[in-house]
PDB file of N, CA and C in Angstrom:
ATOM      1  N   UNK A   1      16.029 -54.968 188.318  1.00  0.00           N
ATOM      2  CA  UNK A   1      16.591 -56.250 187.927  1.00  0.00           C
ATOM      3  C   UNK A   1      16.717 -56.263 186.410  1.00  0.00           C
ATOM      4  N   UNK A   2      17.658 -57.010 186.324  1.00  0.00           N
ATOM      5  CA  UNK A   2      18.052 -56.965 184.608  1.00  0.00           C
ATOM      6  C   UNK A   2      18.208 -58.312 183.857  1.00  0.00           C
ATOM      7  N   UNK A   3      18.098 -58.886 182.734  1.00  0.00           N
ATOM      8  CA  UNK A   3      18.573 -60.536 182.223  1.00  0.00           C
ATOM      9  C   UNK A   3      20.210 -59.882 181.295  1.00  0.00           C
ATOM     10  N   UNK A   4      20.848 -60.372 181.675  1.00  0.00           N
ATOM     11  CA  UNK A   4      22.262 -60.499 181.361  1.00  0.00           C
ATOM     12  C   UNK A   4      22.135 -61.387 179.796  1.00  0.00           C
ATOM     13  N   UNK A   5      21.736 -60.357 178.466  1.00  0.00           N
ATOM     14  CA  UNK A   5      21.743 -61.067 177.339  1.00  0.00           C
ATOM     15  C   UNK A   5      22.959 -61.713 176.959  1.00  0.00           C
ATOM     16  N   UNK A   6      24.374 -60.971 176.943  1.00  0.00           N
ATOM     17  CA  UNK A   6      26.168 -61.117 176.350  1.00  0.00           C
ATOM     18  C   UNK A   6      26.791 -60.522 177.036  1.00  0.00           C
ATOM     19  N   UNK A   7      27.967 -61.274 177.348  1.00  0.00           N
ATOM     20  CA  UNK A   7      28.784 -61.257 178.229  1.00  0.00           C
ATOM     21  C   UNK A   7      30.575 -61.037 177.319  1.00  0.00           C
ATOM     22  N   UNK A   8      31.171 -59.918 177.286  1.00  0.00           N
ATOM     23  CA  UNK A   8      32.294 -60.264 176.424  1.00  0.00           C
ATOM     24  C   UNK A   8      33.297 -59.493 177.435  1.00  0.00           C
ATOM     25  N   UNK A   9      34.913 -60.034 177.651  1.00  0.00           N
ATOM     26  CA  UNK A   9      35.736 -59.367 178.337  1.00  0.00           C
ATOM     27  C   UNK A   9      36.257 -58.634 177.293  1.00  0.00           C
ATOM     28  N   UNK A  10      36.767 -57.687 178.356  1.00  0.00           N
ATOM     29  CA  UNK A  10      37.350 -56.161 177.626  1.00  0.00           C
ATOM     30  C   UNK A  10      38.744 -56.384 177.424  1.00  0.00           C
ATOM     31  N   UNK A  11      38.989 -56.039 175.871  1.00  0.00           N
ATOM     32  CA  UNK A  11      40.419 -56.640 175.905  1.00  0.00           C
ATOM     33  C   UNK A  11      41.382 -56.047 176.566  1.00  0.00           C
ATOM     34  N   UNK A  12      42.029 -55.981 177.403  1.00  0.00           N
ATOM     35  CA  UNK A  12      43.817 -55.858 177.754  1.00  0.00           C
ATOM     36  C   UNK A  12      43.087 -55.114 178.831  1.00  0.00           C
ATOM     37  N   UNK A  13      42.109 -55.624 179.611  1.00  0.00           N
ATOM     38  CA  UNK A  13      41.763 -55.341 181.285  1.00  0.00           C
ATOM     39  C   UNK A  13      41.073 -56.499 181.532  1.00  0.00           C
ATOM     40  N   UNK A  14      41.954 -56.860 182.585  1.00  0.00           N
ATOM     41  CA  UNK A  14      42.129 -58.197 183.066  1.00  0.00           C
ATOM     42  C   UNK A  14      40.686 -58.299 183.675  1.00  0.00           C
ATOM     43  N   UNK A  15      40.237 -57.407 184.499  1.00  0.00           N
ATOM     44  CA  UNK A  15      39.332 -57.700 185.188  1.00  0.00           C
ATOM     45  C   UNK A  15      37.706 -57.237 184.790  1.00  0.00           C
ATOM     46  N   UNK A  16      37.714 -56.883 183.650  1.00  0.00           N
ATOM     47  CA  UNK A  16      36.528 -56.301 183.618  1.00  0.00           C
ATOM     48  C   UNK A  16      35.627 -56.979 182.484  1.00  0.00           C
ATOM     49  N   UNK A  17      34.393 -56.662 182.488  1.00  0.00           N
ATOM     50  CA  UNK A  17      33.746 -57.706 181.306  1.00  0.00           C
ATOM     51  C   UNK A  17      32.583 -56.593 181.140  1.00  0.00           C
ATOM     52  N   UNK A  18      32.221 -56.740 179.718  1.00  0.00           N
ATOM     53  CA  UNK A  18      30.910 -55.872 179.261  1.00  0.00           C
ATOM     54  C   UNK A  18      29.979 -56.620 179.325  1.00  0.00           C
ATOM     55  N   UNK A  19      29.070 -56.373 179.890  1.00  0.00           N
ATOM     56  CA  UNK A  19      27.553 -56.922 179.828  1.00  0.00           C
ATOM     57  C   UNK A  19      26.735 -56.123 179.140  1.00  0.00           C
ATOM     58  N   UNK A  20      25.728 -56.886 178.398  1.00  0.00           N
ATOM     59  CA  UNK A  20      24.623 -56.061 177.801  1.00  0.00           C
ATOM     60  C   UNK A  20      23.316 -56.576 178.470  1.00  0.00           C
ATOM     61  N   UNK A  21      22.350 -56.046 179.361  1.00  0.00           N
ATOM     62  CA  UNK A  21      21.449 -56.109 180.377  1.00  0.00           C
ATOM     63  C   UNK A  21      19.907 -55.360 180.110  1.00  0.00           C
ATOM     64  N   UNK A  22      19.273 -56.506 179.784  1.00  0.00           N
ATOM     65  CA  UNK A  22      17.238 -56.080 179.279  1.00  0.00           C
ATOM     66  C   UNK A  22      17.412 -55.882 180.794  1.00  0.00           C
ATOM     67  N   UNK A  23      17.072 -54.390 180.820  1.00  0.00           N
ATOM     68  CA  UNK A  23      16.526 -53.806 181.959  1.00  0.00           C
ATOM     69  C   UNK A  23      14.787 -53.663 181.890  1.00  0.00           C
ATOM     70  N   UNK A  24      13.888 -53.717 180.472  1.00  0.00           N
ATOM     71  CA  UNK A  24      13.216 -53.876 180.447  1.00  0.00           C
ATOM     72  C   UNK A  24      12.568 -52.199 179.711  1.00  0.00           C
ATOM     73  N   UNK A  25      13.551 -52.027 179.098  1.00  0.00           N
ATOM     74  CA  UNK A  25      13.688 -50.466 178.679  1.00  0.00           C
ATOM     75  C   UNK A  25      13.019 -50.440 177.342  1.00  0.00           C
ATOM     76  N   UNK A  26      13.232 -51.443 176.516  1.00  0.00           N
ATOM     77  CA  UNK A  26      13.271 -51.414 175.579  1.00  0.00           C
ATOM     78  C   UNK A  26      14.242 -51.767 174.542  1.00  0.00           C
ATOM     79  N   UNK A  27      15.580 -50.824 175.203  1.00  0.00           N
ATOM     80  CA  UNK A  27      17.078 -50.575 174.642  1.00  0.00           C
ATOM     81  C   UNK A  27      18.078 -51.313 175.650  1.00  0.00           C
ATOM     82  N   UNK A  28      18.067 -52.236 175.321  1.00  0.00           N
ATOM     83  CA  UNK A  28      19.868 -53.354 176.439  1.00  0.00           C
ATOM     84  C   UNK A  28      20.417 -52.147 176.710  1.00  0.00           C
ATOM     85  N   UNK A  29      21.218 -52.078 177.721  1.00  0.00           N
ATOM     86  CA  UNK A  29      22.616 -51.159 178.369  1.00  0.00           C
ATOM     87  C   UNK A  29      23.334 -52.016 178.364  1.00  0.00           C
ATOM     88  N   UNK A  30      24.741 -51.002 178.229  1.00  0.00           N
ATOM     89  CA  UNK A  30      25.870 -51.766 178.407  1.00  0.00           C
ATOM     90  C   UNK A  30      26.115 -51.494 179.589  1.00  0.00           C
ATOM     91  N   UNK A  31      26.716 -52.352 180.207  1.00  0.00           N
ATOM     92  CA  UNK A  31      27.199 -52.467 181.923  1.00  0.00           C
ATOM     93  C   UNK A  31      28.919 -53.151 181.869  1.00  0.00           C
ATOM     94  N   UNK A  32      29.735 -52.032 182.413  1.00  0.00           N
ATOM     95  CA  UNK A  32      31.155 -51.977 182.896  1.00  0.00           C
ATOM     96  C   UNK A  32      31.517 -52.882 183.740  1.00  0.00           C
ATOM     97  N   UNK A  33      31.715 -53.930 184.374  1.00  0.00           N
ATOM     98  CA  UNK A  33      31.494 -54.688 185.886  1.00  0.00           C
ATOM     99  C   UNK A  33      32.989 -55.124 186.074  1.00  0.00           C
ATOM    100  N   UNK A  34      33.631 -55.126 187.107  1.00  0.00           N
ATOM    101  CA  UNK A  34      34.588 -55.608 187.068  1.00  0.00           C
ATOM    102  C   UNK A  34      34.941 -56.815 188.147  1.00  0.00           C
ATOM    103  N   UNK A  35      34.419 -58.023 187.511  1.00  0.00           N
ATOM    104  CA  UNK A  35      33.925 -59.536 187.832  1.00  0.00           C
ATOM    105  C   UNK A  35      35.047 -60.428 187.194  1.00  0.00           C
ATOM    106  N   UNK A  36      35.423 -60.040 186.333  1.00  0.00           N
ATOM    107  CA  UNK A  36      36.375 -61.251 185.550  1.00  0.00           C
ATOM    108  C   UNK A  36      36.629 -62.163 185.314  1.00  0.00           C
ATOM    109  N   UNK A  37      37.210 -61.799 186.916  1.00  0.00           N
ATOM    110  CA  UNK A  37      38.139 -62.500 187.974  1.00  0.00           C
ATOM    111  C   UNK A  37      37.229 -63.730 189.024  1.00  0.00           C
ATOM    112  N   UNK A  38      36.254 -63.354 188.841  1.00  0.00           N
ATOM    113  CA  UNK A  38      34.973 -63.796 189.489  1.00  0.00           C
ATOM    114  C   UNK A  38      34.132 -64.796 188.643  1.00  0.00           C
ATOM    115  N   UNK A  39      33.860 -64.461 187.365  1.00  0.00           N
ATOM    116  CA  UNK A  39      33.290 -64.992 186.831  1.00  0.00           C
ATOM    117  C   UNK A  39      33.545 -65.587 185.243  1.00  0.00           C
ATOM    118  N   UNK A  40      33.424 -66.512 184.210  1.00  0.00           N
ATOM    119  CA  UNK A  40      33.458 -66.341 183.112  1.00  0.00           C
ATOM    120  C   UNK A  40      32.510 -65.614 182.140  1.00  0.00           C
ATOM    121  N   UNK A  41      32.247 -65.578 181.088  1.00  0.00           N
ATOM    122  CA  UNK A  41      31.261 -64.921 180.067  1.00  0.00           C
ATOM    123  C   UNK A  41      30.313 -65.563 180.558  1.00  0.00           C
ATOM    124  N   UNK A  42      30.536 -66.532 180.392  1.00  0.00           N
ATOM    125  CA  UNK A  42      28.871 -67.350 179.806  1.00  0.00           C
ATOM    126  C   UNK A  42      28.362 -67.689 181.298  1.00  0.00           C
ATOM    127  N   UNK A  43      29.062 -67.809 182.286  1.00  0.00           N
ATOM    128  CA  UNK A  43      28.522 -67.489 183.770  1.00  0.00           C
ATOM    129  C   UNK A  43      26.830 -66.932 183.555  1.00  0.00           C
ATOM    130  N   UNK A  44      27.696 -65.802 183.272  1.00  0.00           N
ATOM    131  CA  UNK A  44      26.572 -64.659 183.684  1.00  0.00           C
ATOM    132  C   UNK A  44      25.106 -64.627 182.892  1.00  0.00           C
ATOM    133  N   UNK A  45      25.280 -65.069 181.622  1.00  0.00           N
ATOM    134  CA  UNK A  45      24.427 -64.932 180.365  1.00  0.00           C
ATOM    135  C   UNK A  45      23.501 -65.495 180.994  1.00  0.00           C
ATOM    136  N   UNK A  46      22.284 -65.142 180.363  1.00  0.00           N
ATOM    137  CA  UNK A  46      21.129 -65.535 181.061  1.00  0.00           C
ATOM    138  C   UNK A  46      20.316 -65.394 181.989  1.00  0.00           C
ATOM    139  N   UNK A  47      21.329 -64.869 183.295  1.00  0.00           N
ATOM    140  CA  UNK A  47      20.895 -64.137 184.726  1.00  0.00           C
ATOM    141  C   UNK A  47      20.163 -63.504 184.681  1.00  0.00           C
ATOM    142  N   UNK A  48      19.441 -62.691 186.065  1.00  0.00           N
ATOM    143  CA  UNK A  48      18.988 -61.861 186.369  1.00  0.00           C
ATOM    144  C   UNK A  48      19.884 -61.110 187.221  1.00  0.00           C
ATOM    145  N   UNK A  49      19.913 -59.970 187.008  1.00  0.00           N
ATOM    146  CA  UNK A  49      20.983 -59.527 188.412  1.00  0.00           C
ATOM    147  C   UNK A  49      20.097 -57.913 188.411  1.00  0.00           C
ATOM    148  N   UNK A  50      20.584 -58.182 189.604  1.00  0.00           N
ATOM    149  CA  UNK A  50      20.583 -56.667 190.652  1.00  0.00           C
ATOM    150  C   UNK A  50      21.336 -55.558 189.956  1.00  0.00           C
ATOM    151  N   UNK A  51      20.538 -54.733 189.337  1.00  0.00           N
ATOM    152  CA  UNK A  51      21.227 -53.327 188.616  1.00  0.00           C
ATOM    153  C   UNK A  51      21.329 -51.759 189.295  1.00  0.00           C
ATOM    154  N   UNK A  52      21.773 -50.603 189.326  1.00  0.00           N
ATOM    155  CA  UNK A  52      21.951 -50.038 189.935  1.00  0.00           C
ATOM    156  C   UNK A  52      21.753 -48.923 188.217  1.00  0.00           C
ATOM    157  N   UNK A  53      20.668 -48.500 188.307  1.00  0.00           N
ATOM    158  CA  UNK A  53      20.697 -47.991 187.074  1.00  0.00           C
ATOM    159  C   UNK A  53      20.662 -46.149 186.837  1.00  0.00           C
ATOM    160  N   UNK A  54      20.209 -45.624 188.171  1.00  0.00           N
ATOM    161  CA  UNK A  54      20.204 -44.442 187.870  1.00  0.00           C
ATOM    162  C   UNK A  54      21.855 -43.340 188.247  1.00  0.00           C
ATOM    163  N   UNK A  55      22.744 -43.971 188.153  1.00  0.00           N
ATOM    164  CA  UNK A  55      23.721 -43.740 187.651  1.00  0.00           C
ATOM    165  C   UNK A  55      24.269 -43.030 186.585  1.00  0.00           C
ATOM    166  N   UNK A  56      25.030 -41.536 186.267  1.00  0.00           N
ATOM    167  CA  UNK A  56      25.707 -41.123 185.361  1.00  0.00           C
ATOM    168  C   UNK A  56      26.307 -41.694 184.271  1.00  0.00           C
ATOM    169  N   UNK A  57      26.416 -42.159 183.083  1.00  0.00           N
ATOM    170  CA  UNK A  57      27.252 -42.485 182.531  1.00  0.00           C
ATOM    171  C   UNK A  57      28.518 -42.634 182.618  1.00  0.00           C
ATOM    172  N   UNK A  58      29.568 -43.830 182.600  1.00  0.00           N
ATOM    173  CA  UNK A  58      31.044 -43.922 182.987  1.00  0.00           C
ATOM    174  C   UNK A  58      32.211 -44.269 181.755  1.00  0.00           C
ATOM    175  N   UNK A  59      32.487 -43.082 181.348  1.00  0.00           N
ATOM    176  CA  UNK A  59      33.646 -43.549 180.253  1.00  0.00           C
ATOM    177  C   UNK A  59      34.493 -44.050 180.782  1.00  0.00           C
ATOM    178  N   UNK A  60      35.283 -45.543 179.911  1.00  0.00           N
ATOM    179  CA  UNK A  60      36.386 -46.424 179.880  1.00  0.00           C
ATOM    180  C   UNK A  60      37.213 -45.701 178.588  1.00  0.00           C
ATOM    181  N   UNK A  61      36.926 -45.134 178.083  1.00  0.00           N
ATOM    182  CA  UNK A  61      37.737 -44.819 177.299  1.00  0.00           C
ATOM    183  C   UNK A  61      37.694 -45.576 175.812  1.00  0.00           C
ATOM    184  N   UNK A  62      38.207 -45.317 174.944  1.00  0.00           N
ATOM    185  CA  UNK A  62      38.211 -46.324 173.590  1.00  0.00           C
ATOM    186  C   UNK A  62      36.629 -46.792 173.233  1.00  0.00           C
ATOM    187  N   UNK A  63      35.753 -45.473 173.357  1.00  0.00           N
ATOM    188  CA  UNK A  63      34.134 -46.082 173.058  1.00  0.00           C
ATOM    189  C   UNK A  63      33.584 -46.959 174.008  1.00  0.00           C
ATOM    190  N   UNK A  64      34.166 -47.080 175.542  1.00  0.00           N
ATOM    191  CA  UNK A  64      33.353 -48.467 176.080  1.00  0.00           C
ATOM    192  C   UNK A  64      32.918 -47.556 177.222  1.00  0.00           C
ATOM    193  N   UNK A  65      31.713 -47.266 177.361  1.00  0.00           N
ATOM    194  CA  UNK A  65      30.665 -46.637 178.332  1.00  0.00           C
ATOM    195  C   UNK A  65      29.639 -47.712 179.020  1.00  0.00           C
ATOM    196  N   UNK A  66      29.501 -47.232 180.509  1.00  0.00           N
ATOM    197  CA  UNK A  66      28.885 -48.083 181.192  1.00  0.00           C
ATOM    198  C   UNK A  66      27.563 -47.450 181.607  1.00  0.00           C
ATOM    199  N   UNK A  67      26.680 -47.679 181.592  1.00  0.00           N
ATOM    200  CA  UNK A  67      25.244 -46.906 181.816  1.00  0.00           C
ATOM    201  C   UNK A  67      25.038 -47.589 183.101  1.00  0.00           C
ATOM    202  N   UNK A  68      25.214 -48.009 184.232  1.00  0.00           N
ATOM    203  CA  UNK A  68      24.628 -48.839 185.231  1.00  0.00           C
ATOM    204  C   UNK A  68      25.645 -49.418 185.747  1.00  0.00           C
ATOM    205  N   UNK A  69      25.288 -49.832 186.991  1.00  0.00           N
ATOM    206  CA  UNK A  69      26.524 -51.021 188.124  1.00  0.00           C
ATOM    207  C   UNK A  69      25.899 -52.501 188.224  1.00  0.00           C
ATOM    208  N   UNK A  70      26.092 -53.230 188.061  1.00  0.00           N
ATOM    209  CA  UNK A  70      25.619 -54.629 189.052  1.00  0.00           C
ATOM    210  C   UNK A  70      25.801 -55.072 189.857  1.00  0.00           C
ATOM    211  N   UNK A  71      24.639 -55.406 190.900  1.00  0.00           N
ATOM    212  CA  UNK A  71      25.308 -55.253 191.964  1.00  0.00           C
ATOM    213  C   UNK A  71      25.526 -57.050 192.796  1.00  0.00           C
ATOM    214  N   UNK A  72      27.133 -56.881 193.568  1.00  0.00           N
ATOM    215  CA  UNK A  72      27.610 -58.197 194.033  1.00  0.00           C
ATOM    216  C   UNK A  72      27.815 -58.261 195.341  1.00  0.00           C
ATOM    217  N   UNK A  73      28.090 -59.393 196.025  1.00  0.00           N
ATOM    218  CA  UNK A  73      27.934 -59.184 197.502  1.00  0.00           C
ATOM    219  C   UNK A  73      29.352 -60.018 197.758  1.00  0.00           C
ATOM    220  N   UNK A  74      30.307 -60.018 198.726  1.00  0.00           N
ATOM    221  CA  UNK A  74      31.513 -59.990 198.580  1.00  0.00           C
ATOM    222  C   UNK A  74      31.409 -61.197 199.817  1.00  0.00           C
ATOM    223  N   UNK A  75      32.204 -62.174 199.413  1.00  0.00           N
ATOM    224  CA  UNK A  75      32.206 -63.455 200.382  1.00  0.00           C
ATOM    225  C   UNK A  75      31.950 -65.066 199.632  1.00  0.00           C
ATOM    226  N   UNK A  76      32.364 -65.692 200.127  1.00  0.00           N
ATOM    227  CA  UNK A  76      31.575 -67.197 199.451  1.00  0.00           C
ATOM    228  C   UNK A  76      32.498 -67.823 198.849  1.00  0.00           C
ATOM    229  N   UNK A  77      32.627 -68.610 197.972  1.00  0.00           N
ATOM    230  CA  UNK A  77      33.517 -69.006 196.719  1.00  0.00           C
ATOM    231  C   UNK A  77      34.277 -68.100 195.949  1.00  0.00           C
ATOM    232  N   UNK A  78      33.764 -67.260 195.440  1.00  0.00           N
ATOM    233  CA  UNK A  78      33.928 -66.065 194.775  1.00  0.00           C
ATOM    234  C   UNK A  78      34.533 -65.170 195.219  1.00  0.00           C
ATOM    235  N   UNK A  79      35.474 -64.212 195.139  1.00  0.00           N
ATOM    236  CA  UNK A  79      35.553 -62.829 195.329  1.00  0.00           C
ATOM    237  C   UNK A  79      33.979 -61.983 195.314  1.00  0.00           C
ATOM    238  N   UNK A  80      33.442 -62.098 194.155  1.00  0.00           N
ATOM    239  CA  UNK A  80      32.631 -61.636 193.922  1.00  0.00           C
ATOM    240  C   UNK A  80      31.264 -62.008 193.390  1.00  0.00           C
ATOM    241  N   UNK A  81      29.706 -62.142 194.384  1.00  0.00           N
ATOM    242  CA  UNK A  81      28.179 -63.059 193.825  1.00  0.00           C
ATOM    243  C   UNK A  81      27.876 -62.013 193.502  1.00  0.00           C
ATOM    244  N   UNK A  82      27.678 -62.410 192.324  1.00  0.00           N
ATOM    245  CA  UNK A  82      26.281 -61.620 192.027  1.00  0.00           C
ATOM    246  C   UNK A  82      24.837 -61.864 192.610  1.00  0.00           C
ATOM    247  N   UNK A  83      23.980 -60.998 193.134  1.00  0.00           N
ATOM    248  CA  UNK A  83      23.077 -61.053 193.185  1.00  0.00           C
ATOM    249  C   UNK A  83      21.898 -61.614 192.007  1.00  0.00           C
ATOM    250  N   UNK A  84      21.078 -62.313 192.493  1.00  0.00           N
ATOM    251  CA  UNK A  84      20.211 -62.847 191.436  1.00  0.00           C
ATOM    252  C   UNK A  84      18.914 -63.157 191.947  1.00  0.00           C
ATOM    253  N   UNK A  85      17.921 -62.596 191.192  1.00  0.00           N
ATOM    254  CA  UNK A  85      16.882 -63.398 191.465  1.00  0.00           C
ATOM    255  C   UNK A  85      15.654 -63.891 190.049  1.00  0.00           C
ATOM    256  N   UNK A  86      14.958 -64.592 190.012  1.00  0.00           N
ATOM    257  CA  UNK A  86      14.211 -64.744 189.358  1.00  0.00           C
ATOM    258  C   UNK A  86      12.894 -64.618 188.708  1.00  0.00           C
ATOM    259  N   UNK A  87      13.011 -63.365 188.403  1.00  0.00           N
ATOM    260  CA  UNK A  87      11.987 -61.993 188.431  1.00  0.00           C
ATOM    261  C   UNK A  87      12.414 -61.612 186.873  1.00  0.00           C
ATOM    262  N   UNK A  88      11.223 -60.684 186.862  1.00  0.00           N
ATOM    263  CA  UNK A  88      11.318 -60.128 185.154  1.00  0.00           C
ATOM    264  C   UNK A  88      11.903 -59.048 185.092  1.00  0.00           C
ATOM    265  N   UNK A  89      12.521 -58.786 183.764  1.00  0.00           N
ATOM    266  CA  UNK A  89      13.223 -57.843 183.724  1.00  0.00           C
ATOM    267  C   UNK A  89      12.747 -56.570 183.802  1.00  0.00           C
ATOM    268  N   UNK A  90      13.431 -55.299 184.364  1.00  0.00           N
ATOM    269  CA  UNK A  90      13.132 -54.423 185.115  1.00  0.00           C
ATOM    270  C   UNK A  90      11.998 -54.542 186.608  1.00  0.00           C
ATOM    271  N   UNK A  91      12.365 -55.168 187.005  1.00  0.00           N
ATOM    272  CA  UNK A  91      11.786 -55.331 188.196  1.00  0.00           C
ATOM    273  C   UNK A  91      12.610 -54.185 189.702  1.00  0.00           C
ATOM    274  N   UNK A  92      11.712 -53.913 190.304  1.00  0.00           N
ATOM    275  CA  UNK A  92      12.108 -52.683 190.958  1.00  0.00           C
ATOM    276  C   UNK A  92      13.206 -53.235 192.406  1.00  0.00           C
ATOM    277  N   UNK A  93      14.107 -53.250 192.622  1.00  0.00           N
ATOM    278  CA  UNK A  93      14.953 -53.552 193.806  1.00  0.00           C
ATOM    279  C   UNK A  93      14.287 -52.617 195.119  1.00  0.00           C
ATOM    280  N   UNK A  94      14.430 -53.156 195.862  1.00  0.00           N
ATOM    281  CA  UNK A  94      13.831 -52.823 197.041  1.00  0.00           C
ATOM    282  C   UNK A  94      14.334 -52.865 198.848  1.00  0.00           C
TER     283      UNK A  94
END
């Protein structure tokens, strides 16, 4: 689990937004997500969400690398929930 510190969309991709996520590392990751469409910035800020962290690194190209996924569950209002719960950061998914 991660707290969703900043939330900024990626310019000239409609759907995607950078998150920076206390996994509890020490060091925030940046996280690639492609929510957008789903969500605004400030939505997310603050959260806890469901991370998917042992993952390869994912170049976007133009310096924007994603270290991790977040993970969403598909249905509801949304295209896309994020998962959330209210737990400390790096907390182990299970």
């Amino acid at each position: 689990m991660g707290k969703v510190l900043s939330v900024e969309k990626v310019p000239k991709k409609d759907k995607l937004l950078k998150l920076t996520i206390d996994l509890g590392e020490g060091t925030p990751r940046t996280i690639v997500s492609g929510v957008a469409k789903s969500y605004a910035p400030e939505e997310l800020v603050g959260k806890n969400v469901a991370v998917v962290a042992n993952l390869p690194p994912r170049d976007f190209g133009k310096g924007l690398v994603s270290h991790g996924m977040v993970l969403y569950a598909e249905g509801g209002e949304r295209e896309h929930t994020a998962v959330v719960a209210d737990v400390k950061p790096g907390s182990k998914v299970k």
